[in-house]
Protein backbone atom coordinates (compact mmCIF):
# COMPACT_ATOMS: atom_id res chain seq x y z
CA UNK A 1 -3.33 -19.09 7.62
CA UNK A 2 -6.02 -17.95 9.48
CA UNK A 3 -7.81 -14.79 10.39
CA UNK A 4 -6.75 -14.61 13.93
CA UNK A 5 -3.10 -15.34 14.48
CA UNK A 6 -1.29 -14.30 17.45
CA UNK A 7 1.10 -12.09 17.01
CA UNK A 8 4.02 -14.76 17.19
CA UNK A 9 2.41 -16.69 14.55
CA UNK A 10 1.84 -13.79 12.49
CA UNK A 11 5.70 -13.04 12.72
CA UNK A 12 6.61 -16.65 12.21
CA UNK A 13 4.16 -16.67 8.78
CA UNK A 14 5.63 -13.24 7.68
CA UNK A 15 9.57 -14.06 8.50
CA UNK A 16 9.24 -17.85 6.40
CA UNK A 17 6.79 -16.44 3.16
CA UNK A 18 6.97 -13.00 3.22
CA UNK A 19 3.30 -12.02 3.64
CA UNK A 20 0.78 -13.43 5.54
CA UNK A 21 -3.10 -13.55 5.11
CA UNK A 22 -6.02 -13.09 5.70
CA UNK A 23 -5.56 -10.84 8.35
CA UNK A 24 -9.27 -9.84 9.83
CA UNK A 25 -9.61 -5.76 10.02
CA UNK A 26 -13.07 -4.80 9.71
CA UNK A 27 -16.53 -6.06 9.56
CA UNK A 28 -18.21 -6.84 6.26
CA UNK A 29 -20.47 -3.88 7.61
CA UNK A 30 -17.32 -2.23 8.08
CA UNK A 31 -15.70 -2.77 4.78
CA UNK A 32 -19.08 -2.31 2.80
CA UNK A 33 -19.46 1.68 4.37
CA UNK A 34 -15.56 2.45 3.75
CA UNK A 35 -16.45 1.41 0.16
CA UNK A 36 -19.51 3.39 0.11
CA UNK A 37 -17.38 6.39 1.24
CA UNK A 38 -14.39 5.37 -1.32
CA UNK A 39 -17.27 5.64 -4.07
CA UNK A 40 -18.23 9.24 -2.60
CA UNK A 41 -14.74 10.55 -2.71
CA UNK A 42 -14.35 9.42 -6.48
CA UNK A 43 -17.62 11.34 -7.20
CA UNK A 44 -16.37 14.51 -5.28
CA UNK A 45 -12.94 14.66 -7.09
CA UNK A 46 -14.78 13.77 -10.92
CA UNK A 47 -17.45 17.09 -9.59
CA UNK A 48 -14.33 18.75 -9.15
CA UNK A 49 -12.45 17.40 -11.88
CA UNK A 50 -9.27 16.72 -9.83
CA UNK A 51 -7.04 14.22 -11.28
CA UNK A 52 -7.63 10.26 -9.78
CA UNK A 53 -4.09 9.30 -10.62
CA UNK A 54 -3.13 11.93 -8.38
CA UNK A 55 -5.91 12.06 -5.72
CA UNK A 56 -5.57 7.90 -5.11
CA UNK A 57 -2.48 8.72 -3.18
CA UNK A 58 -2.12 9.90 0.70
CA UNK A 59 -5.93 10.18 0.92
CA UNK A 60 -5.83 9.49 4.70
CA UNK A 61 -4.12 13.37 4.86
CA UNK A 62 -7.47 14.41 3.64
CA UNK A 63 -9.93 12.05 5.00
CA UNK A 64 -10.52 11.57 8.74
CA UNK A 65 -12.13 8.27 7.89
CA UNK A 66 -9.34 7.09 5.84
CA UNK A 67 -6.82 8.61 8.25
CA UNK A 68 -8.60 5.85 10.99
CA UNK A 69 -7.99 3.34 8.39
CA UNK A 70 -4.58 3.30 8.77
CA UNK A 71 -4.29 3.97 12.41
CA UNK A 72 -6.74 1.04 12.94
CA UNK A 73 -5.55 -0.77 15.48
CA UNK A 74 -5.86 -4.26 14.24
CA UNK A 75 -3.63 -3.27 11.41
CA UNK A 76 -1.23 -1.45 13.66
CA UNK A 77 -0.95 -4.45 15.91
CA UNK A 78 -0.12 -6.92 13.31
CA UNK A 79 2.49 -4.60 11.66
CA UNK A 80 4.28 -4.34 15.13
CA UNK A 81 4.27 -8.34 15.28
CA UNK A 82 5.76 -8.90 11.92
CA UNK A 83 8.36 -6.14 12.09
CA UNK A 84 8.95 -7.13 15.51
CA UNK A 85 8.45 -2.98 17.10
CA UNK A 86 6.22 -0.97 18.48
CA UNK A 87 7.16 2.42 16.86
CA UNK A 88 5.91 2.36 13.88
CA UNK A 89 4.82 4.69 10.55
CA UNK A 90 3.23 5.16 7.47
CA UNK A 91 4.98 6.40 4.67
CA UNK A 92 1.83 6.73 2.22
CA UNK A 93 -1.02 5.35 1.02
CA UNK A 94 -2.97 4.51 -2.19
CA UNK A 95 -6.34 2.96 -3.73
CA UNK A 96 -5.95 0.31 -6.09
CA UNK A 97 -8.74 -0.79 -7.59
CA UNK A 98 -9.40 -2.77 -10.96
CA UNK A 99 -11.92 -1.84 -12.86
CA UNK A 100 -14.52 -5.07 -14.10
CA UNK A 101 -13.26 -6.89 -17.02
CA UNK A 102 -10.19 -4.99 -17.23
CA UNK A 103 -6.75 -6.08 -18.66
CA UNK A 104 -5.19 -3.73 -15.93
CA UNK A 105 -2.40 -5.95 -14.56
CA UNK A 106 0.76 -5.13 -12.03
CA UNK A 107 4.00 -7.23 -13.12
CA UNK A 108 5.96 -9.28 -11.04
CA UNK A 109 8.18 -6.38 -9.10
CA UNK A 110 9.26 -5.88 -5.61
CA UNK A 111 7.77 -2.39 -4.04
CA UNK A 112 11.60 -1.68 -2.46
CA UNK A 113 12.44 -1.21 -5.86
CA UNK A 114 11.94 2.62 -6.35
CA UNK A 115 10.59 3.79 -2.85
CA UNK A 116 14.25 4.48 -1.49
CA UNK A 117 12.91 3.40 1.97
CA UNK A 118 15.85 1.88 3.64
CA UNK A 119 16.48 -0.80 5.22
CA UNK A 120 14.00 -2.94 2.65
CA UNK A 121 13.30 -5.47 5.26
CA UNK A 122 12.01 -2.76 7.82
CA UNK A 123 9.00 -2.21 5.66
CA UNK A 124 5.46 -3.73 4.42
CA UNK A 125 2.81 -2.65 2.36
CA UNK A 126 -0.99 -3.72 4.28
CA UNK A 127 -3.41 -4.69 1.49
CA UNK A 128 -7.08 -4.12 2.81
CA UNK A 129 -9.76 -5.27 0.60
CA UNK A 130 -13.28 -3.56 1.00
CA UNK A 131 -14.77 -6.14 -1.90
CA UNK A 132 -14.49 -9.71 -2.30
CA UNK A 133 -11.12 -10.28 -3.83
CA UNK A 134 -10.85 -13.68 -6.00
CA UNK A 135 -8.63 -15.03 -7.93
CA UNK A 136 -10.97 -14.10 -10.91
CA UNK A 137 -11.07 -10.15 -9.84
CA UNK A 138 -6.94 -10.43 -10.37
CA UNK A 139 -5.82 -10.90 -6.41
CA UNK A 140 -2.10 -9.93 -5.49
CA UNK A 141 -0.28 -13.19 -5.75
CA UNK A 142 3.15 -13.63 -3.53
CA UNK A 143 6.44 -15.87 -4.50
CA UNK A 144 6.79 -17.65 -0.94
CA UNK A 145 10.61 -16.80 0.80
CA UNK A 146 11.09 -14.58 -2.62
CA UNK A 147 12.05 -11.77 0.39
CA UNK A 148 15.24 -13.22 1.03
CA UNK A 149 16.79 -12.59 -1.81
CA UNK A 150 17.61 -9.00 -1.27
CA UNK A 151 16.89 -6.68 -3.83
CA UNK A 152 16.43 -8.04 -7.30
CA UNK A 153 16.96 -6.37 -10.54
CA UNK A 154 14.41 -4.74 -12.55
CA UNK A 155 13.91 -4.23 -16.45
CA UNK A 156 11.31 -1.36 -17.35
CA UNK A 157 9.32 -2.58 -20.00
CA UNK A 158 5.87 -0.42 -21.53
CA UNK A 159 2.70 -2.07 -21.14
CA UNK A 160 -0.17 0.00 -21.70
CA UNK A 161 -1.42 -2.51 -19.38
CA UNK A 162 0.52 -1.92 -16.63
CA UNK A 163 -0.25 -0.20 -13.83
CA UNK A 164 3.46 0.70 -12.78
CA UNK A 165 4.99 3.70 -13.10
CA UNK A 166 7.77 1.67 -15.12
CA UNK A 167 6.26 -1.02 -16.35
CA UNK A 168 9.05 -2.60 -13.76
CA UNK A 169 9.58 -6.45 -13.60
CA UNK A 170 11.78 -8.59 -12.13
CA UNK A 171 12.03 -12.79 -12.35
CA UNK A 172 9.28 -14.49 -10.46
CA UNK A 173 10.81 -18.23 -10.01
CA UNK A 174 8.63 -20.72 -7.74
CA UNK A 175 4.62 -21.02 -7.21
CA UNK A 176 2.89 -18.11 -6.47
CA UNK A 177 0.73 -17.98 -3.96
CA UNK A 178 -3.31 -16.26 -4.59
CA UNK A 179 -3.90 -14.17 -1.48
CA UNK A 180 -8.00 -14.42 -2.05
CA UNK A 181 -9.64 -12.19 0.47
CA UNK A 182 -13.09 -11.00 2.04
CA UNK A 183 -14.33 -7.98 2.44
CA UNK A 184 -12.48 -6.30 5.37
CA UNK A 185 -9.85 -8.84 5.19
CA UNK A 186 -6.06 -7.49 4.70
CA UNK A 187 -2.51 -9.36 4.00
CA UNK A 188 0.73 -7.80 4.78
CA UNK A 189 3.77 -8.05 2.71
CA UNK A 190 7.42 -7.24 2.87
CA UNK A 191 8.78 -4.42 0.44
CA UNK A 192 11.55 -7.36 -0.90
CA UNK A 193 8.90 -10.30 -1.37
CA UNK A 194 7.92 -10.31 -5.60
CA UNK A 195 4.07 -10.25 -5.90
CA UNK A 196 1.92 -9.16 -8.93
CA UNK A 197 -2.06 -9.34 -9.89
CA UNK A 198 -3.24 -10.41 -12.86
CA UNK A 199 -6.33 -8.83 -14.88
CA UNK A 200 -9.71 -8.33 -13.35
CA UNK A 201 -12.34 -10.79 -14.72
CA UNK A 202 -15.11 -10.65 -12.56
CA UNK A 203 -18.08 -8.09 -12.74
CA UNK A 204 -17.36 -5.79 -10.09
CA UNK A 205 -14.42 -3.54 -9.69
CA UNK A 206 -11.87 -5.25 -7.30
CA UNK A 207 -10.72 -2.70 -4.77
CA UNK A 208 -8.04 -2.35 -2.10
CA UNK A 209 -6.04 -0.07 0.04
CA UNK A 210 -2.55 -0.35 -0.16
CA UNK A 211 -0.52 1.37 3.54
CA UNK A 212 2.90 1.51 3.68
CA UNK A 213 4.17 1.03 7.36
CA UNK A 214 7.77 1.04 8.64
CA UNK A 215 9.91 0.99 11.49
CA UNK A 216 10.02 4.64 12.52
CA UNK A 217 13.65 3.48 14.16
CA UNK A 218 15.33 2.88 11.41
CA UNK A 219 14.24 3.35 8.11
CA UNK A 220 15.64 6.33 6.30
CA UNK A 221 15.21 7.53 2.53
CA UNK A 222 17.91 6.83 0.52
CA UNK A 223 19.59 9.53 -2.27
CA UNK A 224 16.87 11.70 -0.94
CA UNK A 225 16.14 15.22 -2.81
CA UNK A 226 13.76 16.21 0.00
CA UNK A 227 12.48 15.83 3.39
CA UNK A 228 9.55 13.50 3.27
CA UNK A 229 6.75 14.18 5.66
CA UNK A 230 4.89 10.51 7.30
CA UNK A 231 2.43 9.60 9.64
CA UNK A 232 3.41 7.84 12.95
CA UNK A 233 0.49 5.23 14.45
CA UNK A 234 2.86 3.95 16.98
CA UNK A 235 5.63 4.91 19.48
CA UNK A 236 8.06 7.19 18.91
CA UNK A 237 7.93 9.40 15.68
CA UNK A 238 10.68 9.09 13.22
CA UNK A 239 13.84 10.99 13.70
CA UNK A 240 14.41 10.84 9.91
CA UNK A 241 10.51 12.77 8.43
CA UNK A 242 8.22 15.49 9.14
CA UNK A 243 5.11 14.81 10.60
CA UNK A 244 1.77 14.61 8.84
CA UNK A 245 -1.12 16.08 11.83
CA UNK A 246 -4.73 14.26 11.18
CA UNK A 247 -7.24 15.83 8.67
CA UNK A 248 -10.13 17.82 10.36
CA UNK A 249 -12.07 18.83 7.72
CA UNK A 250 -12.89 16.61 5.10
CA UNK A 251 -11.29 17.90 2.02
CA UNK A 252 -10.86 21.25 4.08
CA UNK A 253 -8.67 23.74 2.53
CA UNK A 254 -6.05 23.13 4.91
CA UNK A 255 -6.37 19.83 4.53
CA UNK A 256 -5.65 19.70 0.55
CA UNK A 257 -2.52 22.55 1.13
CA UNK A 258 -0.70 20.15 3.76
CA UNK A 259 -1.61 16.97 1.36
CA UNK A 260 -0.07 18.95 -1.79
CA UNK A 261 3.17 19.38 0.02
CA UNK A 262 3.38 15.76 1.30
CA UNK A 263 2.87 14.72 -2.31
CA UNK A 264 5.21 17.42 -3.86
CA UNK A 265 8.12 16.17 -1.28
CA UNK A 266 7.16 12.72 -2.19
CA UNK A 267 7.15 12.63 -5.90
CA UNK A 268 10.83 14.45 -5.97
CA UNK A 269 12.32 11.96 -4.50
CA UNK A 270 10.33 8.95 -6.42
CA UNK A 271 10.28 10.82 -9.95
CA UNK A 272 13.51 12.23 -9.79
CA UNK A 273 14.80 12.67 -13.82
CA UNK A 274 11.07 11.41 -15.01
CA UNK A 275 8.34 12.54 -15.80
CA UNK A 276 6.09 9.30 -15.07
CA UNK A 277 3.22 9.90 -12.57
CA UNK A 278 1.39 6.82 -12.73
CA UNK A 279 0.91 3.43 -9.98
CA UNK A 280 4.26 4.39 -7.92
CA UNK A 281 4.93 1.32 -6.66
């Protein structure tokens, strides 16, 4: 697959595997200044000793530059070709990085599994790497057509090395498939295809973006204790959220009071009846 498919060859990839990749986003100058600016906002929230496993999440509601991530438009493009529509939204985001010669792993799982986004096949998850992502640095790895099996079930099993909430896994049966990318490169992925990463060997700390788009006609939240709040990058907004308006300030005050409610809104509805506030997905 190659970095510039048209858009019916990027839905013709995605509806067959799954995911497709690499999908070309940004620059390596690109890639290598978001990372410099990734680096800064981990140094602001350790001077202000703010919790990471909190802070990784819905960044772009604090962030103007992050907030441009996901409204980038090569991204945004290539999500309305696989899902086939041009109103689409993002229902969050989060930074998943590995640190170097770490065990940290992510089982075989499905990210439909807990989200409660509904219908399944109306969303994706957009990986965007801003380092060289080998095999070696633990890349995501996809089970091809694993998607069209509908929702599979899930034991929860602890694993201090883990990085789900639930140490979820479900049965990975075929060949998986190494999505290896370059900086500023990005594969997309549907919430129903299996996919895990393996343990970070290399000397640098992989790191990625993960942005959850869906199709702002459609999908819904399922058992739902609250009223989730998204951001639309396409078309008509969702009937079925609140909006999220852009950040201004970086960090601003207002800016951390309208990300604390998107979060509190967000965890009820994933961490209903637990107390687990770890990798959501």
């Amino acid at each position: 697959m190659g970095t510039l498919l048209g858009a019916g060859a990027l839905r013709s990839a995605f509806a067959a595997q799954g995911f497709v990749f690499p999908v070309r986003i940004l620059s390596a100058h690109e890639a290598a200044t978001a990372e410099r600016r990734y680096r800064e906002y981990r140094q602001l929230l350790d001077e202000q000793k703010l919790e990471w496993s909190e802070y990784r999440f819905k960044s772009h509601l604090l962030l103007p530059w992050v907030w441009d991530l996901v409204n980038h438009p090569a991204i945004v493009q290539s999500v309305q070709a696989v899902l086939g529509t041009e109103r689409v939204s993002v229902w969050s985001t989060d930074w998943v990085p590995k640190p170097p010669k770490s065990s940290s792993k992510f089982s075989w799982h499905q990210d439909s599994t807990y989200a409660g986004m509904q219908p399944a096949e109306r969303v994706v998850t957009v990986w965007l790497a801003l380092c060289s992502v080998t095999a070696r640095a633990g890349c995501v790895q996809f089970i091809p057509g694993s998607h069209t099996a509908g929702q599979l079930p899930h034991q929860e099993i602890p694993d201090a090395s883990n990085m789900l909430a639930f140490g979820q896994t479900c049965p990975a049966t075929g060949d998986p498939t190494s999505a290896v990318l370059q900086p500023g490169e990005a594969s997309i992925h549907s919430f129903l295809t299996v996919h895990g990463s393996g343990g970070n060997e290399e000397d640098w700390e992989r790191l990625g973006l993960a942005i959850r788009y869906f199709c702002s006609a459609d999908v819904q939240k399922s058992d739902a204790v609250e009223r989730e709040m998204v951001t639309c990058v396409a078309g008509e907004p969702s009937p079925y959220f609140d909006l999220e308006p852009a950040p201004i300030v970086p960090f601003g005050e207002a800016e951390q009071a309208l990300w604390k409610e998107a979060m509190r809104r967000e965890n009820s509805n994933y961490f209903q009846g637990s107390s687990e506030k770890a990798h959501k997905l």
